[in-house]
C-alpha atoms as a PDB file:
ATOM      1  CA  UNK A   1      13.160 -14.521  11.270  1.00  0.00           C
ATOM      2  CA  UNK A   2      15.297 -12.109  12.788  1.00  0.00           C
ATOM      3  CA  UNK A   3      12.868  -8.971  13.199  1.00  0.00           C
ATOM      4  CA  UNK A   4      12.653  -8.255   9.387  1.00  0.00           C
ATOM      5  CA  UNK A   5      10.464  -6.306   7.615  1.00  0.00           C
ATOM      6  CA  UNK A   6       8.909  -6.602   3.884  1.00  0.00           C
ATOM      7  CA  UNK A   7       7.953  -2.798   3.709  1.00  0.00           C
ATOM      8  CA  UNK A   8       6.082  -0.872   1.095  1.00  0.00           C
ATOM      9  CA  UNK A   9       7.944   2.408   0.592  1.00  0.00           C
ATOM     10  CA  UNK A  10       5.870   5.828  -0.276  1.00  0.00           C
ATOM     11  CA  UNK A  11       8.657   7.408  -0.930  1.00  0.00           C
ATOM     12  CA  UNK A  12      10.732   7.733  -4.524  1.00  0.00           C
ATOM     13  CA  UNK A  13      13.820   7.535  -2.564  1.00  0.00           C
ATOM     14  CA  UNK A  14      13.840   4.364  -0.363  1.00  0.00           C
ATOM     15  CA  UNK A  15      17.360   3.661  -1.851  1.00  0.00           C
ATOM     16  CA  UNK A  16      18.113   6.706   0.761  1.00  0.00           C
ATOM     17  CA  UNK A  17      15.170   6.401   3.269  1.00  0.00           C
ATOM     18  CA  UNK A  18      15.667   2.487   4.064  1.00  0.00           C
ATOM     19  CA  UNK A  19      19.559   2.089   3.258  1.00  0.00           C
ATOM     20  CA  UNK A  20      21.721   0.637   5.704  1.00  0.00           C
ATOM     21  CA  UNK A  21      22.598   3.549   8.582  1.00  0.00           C
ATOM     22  CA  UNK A  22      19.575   5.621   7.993  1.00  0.00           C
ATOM     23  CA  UNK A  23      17.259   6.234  10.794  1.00  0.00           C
ATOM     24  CA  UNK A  24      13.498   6.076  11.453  1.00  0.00           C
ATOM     25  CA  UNK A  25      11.115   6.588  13.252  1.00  0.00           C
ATOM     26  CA  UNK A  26       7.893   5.577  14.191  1.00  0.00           C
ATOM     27  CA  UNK A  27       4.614   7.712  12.799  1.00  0.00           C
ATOM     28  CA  UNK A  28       1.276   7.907  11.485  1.00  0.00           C
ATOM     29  CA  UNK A  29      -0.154   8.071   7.545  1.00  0.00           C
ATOM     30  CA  UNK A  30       0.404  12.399   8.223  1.00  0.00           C
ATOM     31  CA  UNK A  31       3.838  12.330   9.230  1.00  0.00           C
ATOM     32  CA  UNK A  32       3.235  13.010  12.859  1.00  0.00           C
ATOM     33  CA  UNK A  33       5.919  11.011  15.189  1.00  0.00           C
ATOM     34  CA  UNK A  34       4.003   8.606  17.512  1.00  0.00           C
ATOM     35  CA  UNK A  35       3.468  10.119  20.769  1.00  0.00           C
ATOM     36  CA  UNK A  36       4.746   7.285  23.205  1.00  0.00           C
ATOM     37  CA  UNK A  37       8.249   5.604  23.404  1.00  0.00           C
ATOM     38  CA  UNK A  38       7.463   3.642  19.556  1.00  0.00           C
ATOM     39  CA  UNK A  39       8.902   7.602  18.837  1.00  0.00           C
ATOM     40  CA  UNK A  40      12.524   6.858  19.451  1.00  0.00           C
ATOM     41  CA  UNK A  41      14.653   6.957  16.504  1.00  0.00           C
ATOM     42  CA  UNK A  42      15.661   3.358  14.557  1.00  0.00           C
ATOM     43  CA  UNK A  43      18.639   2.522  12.780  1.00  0.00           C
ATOM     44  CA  UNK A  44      18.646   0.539   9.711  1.00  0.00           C
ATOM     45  CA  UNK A  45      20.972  -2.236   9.856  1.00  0.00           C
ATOM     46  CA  UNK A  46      20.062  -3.490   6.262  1.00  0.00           C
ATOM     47  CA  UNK A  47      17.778  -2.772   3.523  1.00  0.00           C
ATOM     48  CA  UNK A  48      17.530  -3.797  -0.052  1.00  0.00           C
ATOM     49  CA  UNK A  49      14.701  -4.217  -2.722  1.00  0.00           C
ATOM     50  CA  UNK A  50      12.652  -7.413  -2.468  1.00  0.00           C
ATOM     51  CA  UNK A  51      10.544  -7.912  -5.480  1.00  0.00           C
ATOM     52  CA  UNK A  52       8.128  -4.767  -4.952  1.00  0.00           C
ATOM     53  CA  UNK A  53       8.911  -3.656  -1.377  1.00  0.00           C
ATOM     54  CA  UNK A  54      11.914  -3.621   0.884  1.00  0.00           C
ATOM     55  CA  UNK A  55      13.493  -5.690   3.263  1.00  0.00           C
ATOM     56  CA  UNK A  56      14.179  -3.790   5.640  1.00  0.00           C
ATOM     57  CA  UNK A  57      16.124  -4.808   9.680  1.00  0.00           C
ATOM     58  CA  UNK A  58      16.475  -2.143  11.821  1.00  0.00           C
ATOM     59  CA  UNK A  59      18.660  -2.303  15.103  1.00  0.00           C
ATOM     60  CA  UNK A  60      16.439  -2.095  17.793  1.00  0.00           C
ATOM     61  CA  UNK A  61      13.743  -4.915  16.455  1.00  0.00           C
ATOM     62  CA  UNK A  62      15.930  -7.841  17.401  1.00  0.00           C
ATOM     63  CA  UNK A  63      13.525 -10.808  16.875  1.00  0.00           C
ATOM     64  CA  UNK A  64       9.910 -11.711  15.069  1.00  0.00           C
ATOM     65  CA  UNK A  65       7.493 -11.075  17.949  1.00  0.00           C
ATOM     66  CA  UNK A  66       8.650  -7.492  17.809  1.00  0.00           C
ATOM     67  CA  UNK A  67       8.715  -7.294  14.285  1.00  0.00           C
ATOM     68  CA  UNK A  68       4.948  -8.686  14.083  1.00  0.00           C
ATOM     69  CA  UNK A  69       3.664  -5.838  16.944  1.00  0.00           C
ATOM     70  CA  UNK A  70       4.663  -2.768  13.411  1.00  0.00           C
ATOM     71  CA  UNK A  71       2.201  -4.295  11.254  1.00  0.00           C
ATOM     72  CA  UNK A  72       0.334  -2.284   9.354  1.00  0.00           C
ATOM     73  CA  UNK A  73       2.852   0.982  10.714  1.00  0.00           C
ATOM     74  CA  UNK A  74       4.201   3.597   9.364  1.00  0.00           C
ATOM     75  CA  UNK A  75       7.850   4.615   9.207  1.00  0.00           C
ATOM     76  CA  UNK A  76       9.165   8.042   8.755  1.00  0.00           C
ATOM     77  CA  UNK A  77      12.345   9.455   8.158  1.00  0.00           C
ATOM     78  CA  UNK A  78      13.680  13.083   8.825  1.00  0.00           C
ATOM     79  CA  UNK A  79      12.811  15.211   5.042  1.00  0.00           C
ATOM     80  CA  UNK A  80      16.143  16.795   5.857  1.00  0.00           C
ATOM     81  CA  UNK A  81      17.816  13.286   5.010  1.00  0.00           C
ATOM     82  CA  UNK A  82      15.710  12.795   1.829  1.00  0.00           C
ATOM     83  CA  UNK A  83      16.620  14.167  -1.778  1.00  0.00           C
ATOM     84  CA  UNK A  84      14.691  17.512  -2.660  1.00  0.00           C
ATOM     85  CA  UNK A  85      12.035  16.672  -5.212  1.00  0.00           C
ATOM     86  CA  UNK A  86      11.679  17.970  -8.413  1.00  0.00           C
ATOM     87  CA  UNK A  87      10.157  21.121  -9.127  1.00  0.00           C
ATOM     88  CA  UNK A  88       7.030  19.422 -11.018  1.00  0.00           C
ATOM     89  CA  UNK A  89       7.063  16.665  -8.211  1.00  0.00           C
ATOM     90  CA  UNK A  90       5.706  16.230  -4.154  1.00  0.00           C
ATOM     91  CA  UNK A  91       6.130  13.866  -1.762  1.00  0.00           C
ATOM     92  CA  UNK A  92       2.753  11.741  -1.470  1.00  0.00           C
ATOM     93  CA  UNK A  93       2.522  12.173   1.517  1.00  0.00           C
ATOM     94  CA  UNK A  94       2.777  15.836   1.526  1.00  0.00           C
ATOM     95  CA  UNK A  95      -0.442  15.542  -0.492  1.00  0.00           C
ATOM     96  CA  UNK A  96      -2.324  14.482   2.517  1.00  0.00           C
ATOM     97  CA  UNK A  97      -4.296  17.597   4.123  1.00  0.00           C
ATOM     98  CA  UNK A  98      -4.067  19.840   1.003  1.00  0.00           C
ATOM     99  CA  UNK A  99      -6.935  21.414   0.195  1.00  0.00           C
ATOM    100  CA  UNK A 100      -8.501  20.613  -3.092  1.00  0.00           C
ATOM    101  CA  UNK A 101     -10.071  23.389  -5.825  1.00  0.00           C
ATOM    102  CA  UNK A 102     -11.982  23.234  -9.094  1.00  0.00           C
ATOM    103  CA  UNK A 103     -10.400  25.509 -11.559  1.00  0.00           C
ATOM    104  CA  UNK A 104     -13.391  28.226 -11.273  1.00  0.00           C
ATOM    105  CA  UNK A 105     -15.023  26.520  -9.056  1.00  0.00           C
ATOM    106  CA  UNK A 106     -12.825  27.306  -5.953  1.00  0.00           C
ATOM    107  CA  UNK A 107     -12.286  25.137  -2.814  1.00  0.00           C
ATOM    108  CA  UNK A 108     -14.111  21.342  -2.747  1.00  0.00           C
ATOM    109  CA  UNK A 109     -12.319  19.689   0.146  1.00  0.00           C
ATOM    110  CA  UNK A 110      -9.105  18.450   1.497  1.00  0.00           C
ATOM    111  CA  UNK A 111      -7.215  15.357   0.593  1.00  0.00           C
ATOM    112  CA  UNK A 112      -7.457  12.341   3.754  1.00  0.00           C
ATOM    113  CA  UNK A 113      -5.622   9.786   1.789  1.00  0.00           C
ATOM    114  CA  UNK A 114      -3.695   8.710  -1.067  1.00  0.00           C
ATOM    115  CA  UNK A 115      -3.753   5.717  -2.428  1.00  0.00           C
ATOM    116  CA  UNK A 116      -1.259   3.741  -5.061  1.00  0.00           C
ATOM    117  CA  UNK A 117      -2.997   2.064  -7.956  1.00  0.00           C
ATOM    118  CA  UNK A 118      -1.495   0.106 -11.127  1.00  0.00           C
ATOM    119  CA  UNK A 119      -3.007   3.555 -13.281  1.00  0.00           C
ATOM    120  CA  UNK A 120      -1.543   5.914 -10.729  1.00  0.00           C
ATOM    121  CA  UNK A 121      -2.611   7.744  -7.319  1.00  0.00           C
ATOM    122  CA  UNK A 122      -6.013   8.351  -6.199  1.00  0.00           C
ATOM    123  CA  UNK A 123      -6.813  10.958  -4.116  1.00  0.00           C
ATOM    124  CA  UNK A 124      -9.483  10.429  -1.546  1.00  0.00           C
ATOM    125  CA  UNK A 125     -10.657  13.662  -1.156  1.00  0.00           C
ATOM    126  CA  UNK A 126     -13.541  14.766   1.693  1.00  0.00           C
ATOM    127  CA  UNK A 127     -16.131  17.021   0.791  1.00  0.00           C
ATOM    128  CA  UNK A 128     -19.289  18.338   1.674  1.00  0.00           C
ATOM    129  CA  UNK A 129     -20.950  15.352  -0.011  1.00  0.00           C
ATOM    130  CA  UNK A 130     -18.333  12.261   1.203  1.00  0.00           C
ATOM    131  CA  UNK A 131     -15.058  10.989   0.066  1.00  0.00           C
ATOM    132  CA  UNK A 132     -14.949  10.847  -3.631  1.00  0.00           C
ATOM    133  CA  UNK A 133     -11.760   8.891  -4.660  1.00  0.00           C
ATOM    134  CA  UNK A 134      -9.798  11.227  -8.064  1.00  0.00           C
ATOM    135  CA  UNK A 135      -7.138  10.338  -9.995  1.00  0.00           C
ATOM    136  CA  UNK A 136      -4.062  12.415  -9.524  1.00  0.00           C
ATOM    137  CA  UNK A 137      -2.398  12.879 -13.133  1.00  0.00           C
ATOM    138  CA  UNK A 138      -1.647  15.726 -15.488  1.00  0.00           C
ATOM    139  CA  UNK A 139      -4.479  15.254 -17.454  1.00  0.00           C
ATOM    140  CA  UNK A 140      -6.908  16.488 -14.620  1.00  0.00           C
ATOM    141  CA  UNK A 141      -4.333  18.176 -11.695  1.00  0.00           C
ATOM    142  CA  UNK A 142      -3.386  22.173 -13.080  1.00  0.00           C
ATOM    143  CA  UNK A 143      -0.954  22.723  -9.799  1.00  0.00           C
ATOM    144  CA  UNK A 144       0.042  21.805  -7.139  1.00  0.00           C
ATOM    145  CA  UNK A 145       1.490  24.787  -4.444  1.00  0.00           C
ATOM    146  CA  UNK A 146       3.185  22.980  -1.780  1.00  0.00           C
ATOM    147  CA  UNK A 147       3.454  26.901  -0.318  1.00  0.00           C
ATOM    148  CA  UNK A 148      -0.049  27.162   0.154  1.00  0.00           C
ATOM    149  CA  UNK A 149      -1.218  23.656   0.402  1.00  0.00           C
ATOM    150  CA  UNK A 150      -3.685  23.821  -2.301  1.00  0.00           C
ATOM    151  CA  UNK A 151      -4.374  21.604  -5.087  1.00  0.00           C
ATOM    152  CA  UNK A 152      -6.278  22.487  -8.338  1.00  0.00           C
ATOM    153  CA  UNK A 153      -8.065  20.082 -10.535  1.00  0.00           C
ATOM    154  CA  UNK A 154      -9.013  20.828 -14.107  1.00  0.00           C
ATOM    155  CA  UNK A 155     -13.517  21.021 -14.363  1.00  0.00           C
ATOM    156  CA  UNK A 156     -14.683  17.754 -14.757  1.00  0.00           C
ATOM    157  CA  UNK A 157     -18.406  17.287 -14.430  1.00  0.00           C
ATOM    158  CA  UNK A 158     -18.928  14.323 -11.610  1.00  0.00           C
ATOM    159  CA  UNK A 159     -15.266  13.925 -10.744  1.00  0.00           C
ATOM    160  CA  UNK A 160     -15.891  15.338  -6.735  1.00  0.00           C
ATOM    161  CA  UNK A 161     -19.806  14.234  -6.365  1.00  0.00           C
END
């Protein structure tokens, strides 16, 4: 009621990204800062878990009608703020825009979205064909080299056609 949000954080840290004092701002699925004034920074005046997403009140959203106009929005906070991940591990949405290879195979296409099912991420991945969604687990991804922005799946027969 008081310019809340129930977010759904993409992050593995939103005990750090949404915690009281943090700051936000306003972005697209990329991580691109929106161009206009939604670009100025916003400070988290509260945030806790609430069953599967976060509750999350930021300073400058003082009532509901504002609240309503971020629907469907994404927020981003500076990487600098965020815990390094793993060495095995990458932010999902550092995944989007990687290209994609087939071990022996070489390049396929380049990764538009991710998406967060109950078995895992899927990749949707563009090719020369369409947008094949792939599942994005150890069994089938070989590397991933955030240096080079290149991802390589394990042959599969049918898995990018």
């Amino acid at each position: 009621m008081r310019g809340g949000w129930a977010v759904e954080s993409l992050s593995d840290a939103p005990d750090v990204m949404l915690a009281s004092g943090a700051v936000l701002f306003a972005g697209d699925r990329e991580g691109n800062l929106a161009p206009n004034a939604d670009a100025q920074p916003m400070h988290v005046e509260d945030g806790r878990p609430m069953n599967k997403e976060w509750l999350v009140r930021v300073v400058e959203v003082t009532d509901r009608d504002v609240a309503d106009g971020w629907r469907g929005r994404y927020l981003l906070a500076d990487a600098d703020t965020l815990p390094e991940p793993d060495d095995d591990e990458v932010y999902v949405g550092d995944l989007i825009g990687m290209r994609v290879e087939v071990e022996g195979r070489g390049l396929v296409g380049e990764v538009r979205d991710v998406y967060d099912a109950p078995q895992g991420y899927i990749l949707e991945v563009e090719t020369a064909t369409g947008r094949p969604l792939v599942p994005y687990n150890d069994d089938l991804v070989l590397s991933v080299d955030e240096d080079t922005r290149i991802i390589v799946y394990a042959p599969l027969d049918g898995l990018f056609d």
